[in-house]
C-alpha atoms as a PDB file:
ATOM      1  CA  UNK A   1      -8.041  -8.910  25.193  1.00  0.00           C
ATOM      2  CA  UNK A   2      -6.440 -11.161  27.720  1.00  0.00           C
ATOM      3  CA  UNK A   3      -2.868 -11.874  28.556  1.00  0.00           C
ATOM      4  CA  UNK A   4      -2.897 -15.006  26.732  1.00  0.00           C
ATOM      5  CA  UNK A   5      -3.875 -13.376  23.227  1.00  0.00           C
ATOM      6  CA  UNK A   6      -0.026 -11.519  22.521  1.00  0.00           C
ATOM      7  CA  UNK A   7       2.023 -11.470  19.623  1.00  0.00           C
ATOM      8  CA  UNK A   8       1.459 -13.503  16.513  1.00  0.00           C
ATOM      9  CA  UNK A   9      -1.716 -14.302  17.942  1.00  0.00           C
ATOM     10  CA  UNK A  10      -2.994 -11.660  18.426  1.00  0.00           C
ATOM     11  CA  UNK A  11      -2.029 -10.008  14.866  1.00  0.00           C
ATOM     12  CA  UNK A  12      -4.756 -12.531  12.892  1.00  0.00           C
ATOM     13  CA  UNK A  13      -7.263 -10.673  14.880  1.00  0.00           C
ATOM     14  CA  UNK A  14      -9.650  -8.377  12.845  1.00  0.00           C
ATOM     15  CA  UNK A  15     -11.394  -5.630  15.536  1.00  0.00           C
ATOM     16  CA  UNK A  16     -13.487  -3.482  12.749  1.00  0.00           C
ATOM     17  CA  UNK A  17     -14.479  -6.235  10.491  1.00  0.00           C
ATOM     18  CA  UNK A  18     -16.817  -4.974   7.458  1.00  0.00           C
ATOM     19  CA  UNK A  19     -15.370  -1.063   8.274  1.00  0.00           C
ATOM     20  CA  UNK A  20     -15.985   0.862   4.866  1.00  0.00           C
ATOM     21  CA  UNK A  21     -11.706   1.826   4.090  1.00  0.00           C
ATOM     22  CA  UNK A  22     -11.447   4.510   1.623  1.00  0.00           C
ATOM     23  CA  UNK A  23      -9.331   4.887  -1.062  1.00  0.00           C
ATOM     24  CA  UNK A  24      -6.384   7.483  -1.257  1.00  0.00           C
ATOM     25  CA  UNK A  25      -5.045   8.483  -4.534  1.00  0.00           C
ATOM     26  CA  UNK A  26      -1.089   8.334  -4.763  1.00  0.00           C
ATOM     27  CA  UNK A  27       1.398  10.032  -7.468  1.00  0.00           C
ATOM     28  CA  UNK A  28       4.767   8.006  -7.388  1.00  0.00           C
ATOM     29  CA  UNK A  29       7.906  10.068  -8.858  1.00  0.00           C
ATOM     30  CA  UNK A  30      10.810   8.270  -9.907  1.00  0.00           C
ATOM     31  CA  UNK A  31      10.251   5.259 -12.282  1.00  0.00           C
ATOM     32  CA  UNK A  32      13.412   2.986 -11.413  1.00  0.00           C
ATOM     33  CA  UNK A  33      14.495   0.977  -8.475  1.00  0.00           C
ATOM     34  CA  UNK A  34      12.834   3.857  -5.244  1.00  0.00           C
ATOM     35  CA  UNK A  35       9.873   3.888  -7.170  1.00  0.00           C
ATOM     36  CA  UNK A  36       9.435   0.463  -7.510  1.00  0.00           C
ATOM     37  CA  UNK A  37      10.092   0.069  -4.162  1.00  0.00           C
ATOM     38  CA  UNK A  38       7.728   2.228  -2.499  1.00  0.00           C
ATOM     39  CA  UNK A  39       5.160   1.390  -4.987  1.00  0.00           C
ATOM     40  CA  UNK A  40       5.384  -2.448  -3.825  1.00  0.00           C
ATOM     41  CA  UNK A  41       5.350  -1.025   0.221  1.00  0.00           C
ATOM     42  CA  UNK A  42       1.981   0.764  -0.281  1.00  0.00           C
ATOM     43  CA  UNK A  43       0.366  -1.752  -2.431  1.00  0.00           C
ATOM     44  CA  UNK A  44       1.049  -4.007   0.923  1.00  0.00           C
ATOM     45  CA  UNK A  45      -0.117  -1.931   3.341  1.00  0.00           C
ATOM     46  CA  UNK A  46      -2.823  -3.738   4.016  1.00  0.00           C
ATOM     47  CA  UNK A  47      -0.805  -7.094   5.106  1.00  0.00           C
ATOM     48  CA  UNK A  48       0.887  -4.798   7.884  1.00  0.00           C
ATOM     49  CA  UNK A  49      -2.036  -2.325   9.245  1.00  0.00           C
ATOM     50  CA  UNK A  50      -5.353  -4.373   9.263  1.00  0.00           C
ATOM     51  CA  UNK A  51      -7.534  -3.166   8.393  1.00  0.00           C
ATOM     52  CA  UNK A  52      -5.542  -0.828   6.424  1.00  0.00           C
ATOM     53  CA  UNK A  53      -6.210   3.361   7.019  1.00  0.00           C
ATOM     54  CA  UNK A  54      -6.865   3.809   3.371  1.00  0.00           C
ATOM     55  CA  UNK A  55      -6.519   1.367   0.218  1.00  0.00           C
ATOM     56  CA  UNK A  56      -3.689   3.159  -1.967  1.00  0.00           C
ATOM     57  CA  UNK A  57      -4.062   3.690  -5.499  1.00  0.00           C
ATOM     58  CA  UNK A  58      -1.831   4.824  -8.187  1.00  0.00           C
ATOM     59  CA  UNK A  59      -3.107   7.704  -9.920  1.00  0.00           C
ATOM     60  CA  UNK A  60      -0.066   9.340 -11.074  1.00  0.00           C
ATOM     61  CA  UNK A  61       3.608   8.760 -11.919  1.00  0.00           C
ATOM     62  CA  UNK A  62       6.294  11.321 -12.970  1.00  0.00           C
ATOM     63  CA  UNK A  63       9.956  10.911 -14.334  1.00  0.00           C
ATOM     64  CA  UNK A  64      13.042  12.411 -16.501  1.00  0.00           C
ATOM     65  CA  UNK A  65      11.832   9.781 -19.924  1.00  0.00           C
ATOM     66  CA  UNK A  66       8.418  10.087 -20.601  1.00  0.00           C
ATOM     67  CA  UNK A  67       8.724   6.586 -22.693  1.00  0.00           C
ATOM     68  CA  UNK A  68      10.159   5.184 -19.538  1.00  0.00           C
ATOM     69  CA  UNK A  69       7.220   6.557 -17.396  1.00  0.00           C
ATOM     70  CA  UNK A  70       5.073   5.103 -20.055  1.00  0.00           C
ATOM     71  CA  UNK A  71       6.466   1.828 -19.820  1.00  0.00           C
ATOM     72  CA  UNK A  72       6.322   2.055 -15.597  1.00  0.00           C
ATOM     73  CA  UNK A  73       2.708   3.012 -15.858  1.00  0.00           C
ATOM     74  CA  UNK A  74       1.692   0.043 -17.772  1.00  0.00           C
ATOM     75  CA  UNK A  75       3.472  -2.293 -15.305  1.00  0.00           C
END
């Protein structure tokens, strides 16, 4: 890369295009606001590490309520 491709740039570039990313199973505990939270970082992942080292998916959640980690589950 040369001196004139830094920054923003530079970021739209893809090096490993096509690369095969495997997925990575994820168990999220905590159903309110942290949960939430961290649920909506890894689901992003891929906008900030491209291409991303794994493609995260929620296999498992686990809280106090088990209607409330019913209802989080569905959403």
């Amino acid at each position: 890369m040369s001196d004139e491709h830094v920054g923003f740039i530079s970021m739209g570039e893809v090096e490993e295009e096509g690369k095969e990313v495997e997925e990575l199973g994820v168990g999220m505990l905590g159903y309110a606001f942290m949960g939430k939270a961290h649920t909506n970082a890894f689901m992003k992942m891929p906008i900030f590490f491209y291409p991303p080292p794994a493609r995260p998916k929620l296999v498992a959640i686990y809280g106090r309520t088990a209607k409330k980690v019913r209802v989080a589950a569905k959403r």
